[in-house]
C-alpha atoms as a PDB file:
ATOM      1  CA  UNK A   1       4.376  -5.109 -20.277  1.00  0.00           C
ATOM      2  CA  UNK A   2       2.969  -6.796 -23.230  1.00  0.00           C
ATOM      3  CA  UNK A   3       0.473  -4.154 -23.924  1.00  0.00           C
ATOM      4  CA  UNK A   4      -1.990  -6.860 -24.198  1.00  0.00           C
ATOM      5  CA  UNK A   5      -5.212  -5.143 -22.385  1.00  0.00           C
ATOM      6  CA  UNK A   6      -2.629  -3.779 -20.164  1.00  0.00           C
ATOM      7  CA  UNK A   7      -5.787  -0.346 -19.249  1.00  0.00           C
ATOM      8  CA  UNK A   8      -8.024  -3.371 -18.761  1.00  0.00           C
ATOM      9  CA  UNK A   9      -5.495  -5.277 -16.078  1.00  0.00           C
ATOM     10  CA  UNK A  10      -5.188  -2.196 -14.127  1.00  0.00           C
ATOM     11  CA  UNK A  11      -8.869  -1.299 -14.362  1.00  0.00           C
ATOM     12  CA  UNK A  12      -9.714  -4.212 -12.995  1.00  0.00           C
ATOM     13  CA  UNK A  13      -6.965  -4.506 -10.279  1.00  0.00           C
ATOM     14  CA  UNK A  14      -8.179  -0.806  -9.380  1.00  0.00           C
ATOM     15  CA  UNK A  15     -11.749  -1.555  -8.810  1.00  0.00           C
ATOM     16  CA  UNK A  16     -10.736  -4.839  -6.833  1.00  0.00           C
ATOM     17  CA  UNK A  17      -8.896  -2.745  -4.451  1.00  0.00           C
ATOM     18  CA  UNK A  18     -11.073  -0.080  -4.518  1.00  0.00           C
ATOM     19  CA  UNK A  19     -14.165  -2.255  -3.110  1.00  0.00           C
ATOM     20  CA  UNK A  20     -11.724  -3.914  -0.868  1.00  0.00           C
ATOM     21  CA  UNK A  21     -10.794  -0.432   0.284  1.00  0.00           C
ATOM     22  CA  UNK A  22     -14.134   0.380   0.819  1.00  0.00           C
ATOM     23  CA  UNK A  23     -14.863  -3.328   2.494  1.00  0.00           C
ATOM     24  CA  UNK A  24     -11.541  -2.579   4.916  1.00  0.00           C
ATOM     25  CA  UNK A  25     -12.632   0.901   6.067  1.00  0.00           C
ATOM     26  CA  UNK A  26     -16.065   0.537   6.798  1.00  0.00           C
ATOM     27  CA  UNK A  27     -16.087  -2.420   8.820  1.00  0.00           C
ATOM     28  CA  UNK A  28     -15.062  -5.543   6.814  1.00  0.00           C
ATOM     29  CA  UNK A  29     -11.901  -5.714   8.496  1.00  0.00           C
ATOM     30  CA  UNK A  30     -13.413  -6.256  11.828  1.00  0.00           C
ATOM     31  CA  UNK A  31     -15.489  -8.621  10.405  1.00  0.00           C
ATOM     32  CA  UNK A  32     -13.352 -10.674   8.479  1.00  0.00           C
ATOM     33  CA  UNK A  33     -10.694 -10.738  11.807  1.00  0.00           C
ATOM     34  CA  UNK A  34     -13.210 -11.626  14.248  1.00  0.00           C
ATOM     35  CA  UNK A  35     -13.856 -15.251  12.079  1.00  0.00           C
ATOM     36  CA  UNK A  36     -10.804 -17.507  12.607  1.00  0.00           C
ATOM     37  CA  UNK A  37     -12.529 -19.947  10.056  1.00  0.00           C
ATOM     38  CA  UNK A  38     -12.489 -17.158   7.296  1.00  0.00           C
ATOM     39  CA  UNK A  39      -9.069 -16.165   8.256  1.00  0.00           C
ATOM     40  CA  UNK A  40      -7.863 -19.695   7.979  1.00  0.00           C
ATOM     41  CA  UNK A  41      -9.170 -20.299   4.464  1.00  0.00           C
ATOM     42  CA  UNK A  42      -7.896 -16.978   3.583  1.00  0.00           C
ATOM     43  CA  UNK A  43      -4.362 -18.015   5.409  1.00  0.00           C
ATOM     44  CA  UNK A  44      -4.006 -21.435   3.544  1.00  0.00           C
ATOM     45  CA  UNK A  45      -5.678 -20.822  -0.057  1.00  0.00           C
ATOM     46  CA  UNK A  46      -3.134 -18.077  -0.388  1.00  0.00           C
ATOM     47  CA  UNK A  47      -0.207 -19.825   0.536  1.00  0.00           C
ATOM     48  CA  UNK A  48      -0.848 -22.296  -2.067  1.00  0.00           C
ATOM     49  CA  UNK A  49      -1.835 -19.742  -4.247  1.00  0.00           C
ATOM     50  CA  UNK A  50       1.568 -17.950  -3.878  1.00  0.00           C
ATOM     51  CA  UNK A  51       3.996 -21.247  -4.293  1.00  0.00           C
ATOM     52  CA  UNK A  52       1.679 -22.248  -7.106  1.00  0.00           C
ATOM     53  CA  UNK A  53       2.723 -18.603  -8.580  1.00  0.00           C
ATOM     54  CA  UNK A  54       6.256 -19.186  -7.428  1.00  0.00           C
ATOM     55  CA  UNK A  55       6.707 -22.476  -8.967  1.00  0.00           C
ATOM     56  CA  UNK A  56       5.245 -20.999 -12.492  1.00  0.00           C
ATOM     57  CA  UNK A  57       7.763 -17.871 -12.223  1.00  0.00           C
ATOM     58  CA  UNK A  58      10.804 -20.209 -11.418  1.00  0.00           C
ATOM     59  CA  UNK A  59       9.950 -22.388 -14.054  1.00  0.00           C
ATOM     60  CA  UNK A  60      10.150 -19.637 -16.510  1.00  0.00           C
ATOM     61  CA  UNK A  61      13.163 -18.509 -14.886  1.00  0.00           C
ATOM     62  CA  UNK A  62      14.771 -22.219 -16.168  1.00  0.00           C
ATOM     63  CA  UNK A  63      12.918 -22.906 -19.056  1.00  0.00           C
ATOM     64  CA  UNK A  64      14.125 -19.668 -20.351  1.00  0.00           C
ATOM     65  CA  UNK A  65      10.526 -18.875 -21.706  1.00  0.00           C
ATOM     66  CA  UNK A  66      10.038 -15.127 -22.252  1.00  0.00           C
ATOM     67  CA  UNK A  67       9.978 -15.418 -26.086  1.00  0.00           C
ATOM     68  CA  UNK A  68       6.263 -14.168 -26.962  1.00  0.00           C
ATOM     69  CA  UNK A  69       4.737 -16.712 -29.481  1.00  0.00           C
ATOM     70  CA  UNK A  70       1.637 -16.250 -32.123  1.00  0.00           C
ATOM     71  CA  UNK A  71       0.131 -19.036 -29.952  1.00  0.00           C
ATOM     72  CA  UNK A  72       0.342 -16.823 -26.865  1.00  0.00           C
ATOM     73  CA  UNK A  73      -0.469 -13.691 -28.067  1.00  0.00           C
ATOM     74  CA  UNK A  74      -3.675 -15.221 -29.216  1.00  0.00           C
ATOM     75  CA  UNK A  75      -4.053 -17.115 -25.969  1.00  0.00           C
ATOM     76  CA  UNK A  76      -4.174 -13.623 -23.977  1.00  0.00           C
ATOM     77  CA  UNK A  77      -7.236 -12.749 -25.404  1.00  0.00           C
ATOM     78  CA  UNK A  78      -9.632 -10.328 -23.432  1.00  0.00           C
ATOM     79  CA  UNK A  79     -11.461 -12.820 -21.548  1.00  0.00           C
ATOM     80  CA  UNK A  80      -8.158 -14.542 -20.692  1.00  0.00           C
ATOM     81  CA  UNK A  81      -6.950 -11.444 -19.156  1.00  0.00           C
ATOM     82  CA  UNK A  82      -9.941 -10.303 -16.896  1.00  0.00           C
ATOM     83  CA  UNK A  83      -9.954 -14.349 -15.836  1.00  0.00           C
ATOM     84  CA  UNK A  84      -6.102 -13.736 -14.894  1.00  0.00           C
ATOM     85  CA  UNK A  85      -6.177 -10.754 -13.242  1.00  0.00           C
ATOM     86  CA  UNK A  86      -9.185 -11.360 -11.594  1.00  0.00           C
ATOM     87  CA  UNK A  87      -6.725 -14.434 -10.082  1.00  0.00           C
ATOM     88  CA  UNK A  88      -3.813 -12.859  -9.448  1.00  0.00           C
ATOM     89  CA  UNK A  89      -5.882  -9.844  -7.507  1.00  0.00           C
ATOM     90  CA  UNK A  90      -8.394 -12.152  -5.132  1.00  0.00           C
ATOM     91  CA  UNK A  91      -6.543 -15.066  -4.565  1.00  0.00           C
ATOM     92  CA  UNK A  92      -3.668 -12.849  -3.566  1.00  0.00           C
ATOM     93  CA  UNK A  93      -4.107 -13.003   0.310  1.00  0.00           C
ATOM     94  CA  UNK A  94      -1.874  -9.884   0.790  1.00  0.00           C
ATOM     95  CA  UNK A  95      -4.656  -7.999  -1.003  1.00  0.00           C
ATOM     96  CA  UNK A  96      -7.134  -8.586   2.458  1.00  0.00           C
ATOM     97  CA  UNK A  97      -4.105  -8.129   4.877  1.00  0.00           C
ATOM     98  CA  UNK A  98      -3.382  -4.236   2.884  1.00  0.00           C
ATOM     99  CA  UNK A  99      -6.448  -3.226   1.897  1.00  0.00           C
ATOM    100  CA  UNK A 100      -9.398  -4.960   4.189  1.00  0.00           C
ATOM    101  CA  UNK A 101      -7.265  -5.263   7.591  1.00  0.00           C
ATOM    102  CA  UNK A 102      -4.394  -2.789   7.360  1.00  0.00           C
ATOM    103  CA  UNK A 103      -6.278  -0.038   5.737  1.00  0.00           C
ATOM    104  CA  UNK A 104      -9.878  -1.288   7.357  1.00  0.00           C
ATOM    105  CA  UNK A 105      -7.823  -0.443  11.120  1.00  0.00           C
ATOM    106  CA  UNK A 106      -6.200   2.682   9.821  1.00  0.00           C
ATOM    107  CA  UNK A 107      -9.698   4.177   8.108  1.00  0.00           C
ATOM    108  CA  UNK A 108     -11.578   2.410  11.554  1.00  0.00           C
ATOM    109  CA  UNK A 109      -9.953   5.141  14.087  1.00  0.00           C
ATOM    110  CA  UNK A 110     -11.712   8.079  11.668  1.00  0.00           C
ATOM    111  CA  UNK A 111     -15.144   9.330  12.310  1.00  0.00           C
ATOM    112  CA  UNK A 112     -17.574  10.943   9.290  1.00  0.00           C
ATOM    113  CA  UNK A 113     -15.874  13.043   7.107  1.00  0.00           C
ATOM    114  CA  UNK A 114     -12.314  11.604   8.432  1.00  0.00           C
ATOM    115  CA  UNK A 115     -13.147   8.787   7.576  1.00  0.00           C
ATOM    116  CA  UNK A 116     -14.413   9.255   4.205  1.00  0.00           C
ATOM    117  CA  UNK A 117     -11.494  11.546   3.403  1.00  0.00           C
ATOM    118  CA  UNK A 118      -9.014   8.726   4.263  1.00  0.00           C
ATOM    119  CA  UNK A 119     -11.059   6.435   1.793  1.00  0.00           C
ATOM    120  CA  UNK A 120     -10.894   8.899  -0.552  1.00  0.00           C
ATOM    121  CA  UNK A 121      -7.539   9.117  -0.625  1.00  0.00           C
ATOM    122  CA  UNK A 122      -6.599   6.160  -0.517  1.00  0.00           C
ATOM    123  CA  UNK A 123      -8.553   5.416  -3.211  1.00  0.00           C
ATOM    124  CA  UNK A 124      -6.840   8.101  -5.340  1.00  0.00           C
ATOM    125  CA  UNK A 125      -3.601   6.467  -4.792  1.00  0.00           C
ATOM    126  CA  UNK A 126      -4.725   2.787  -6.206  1.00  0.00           C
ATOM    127  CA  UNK A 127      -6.261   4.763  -9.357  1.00  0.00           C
ATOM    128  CA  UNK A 128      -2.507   6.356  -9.357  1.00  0.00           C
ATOM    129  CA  UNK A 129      -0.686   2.964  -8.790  1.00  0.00           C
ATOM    130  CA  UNK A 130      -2.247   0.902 -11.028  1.00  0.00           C
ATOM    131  CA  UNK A 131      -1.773   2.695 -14.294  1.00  0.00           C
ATOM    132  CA  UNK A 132       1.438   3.960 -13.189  1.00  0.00           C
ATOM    133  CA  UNK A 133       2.253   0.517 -13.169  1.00  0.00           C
ATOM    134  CA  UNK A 134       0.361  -0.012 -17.150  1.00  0.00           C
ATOM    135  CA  UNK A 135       1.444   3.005 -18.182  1.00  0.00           C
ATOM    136  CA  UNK A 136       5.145   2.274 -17.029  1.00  0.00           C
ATOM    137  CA  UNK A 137       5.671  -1.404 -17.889  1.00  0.00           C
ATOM    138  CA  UNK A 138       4.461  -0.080 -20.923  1.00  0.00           C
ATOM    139  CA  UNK A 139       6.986   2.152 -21.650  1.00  0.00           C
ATOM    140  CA  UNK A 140      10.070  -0.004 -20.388  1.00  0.00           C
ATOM    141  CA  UNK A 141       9.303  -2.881 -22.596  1.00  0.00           C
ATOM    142  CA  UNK A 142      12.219  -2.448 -24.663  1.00  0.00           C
ATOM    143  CA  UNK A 143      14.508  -2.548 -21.648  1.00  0.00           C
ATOM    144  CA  UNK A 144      11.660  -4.980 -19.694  1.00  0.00           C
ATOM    145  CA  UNK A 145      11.512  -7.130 -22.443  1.00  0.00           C
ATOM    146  CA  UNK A 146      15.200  -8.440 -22.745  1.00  0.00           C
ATOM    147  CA  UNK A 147      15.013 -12.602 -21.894  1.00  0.00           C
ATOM    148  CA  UNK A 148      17.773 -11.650 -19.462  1.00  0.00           C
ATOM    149  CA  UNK A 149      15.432  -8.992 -17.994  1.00  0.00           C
ATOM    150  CA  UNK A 150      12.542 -11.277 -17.801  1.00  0.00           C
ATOM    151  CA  UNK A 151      14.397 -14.381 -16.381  1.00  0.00           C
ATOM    152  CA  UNK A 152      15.781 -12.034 -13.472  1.00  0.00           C
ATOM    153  CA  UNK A 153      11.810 -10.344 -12.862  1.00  0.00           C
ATOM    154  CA  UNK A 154      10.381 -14.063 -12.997  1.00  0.00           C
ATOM    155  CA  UNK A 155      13.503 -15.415 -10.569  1.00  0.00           C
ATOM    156  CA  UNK A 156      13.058 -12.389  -8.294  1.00  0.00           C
ATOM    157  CA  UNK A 157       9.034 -12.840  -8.416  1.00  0.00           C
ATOM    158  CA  UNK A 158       9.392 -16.678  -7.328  1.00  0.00           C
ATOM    159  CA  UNK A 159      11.914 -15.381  -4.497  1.00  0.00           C
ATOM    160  CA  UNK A 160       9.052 -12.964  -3.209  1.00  0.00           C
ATOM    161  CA  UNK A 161       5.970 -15.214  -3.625  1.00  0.00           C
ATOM    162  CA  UNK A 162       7.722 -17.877  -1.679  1.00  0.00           C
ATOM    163  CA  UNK A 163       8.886 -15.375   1.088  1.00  0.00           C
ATOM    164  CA  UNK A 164       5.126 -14.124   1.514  1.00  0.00           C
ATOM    165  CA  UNK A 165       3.527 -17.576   1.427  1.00  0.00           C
ATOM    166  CA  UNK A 166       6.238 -18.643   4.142  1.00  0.00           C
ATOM    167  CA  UNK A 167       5.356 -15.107   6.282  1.00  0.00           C
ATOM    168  CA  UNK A 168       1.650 -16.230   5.502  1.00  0.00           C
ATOM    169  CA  UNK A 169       2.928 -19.603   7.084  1.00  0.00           C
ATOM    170  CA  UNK A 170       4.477 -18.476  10.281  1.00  0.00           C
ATOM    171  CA  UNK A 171       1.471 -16.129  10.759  1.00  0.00           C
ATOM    172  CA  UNK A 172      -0.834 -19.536  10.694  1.00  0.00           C
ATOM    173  CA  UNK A 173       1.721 -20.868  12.943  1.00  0.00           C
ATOM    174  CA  UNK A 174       1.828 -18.512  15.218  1.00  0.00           C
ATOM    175  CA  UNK A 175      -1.914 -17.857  15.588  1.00  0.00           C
ATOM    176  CA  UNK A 176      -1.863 -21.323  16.343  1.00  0.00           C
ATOM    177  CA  UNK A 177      -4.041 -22.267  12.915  1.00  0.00           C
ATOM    178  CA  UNK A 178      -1.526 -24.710  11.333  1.00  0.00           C
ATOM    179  CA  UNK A 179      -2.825 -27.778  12.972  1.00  0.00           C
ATOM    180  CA  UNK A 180      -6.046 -26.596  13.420  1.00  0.00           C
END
């Protein structure tokens, strides 16, 4: 929204999910379900991950801090931003669940050229996601980048990271992992 490296971001979210993609449909997924240990970490690292997100995103929502200082700006450097959104996009454990086990079982039940097809495509979409996403934010910052706009994304972002990390939760519960 910032237009700070905003092609980089989604670059770099885009090749994440496209080797992620690629991980999911040709056999990662199995993999990756079949050790409970793996799963666990997975499970746990991104529930903290996610209220550690939530808690930042609140805090902004009550702090009121969505004025962009000189301090900042310089603080989002290049290097800051491929460290970030190299966070954001592999700590985020809903990243495995879509694209290694949701789209790894989906792209599983194809055979040869099916198969490579669906990877294609899905592939085509995260190209078409991501920059939408750069492209858009991009374009909405004068609307996006109201303080009243930006306290209601961060409050709204903190509701949803804390939702997911307690889904996360009651999947760990569920599967019996909690106490494990």
């Amino acid at each position: 929204m910032k237009r700070n490296h905003h092609i980089l971001a989604a670059t770099i979210c885009m090749f994440c999910d496209v080797i992620l993609i690629g991980l999911g449909i040709f056999g990662g997924g199995k993999l990756i379900a079949s050790c409970e240990w793996l799963m666990l970490i997975i499970g746990w690292g991104g529930i903290s991950f996610l209220i550690v997100y939530a808690a930042i995103s609140l805090r902004n929502v009550w702090r009121n801090q969505h004025q962009v200082t000189t301090h900042e700006a310089a603080a989002n450097s290049r290097k800051h931003i491929i460290g970030t959104t190299l966070a954001v996009t592999l700590l985020n454990p809903h990243v495995y669940l879509d694209t290694v086990m949701i789209l790894g079982c989906v792209g599983g039940m194809f055979e040869g050229n099916e198969r490579w097809a669906f990877a294609i495509g899905t592939v085509l979409v995260s190209v078409l996601w991501f920059y939408s996403l750069a492209f858009g934010a991009a374009k909405l910052v004068p609307w996006l980048g109201k303080p009243k706009i930006q306290r209601v994304i961060d409050a709204l972002v903190g509701a949803i990271m804390l939702f997911i990390a307690y889904s996360v939760f009651n999947t760990l519960l569920s599967n019996g992992a909690v106490m494990s």
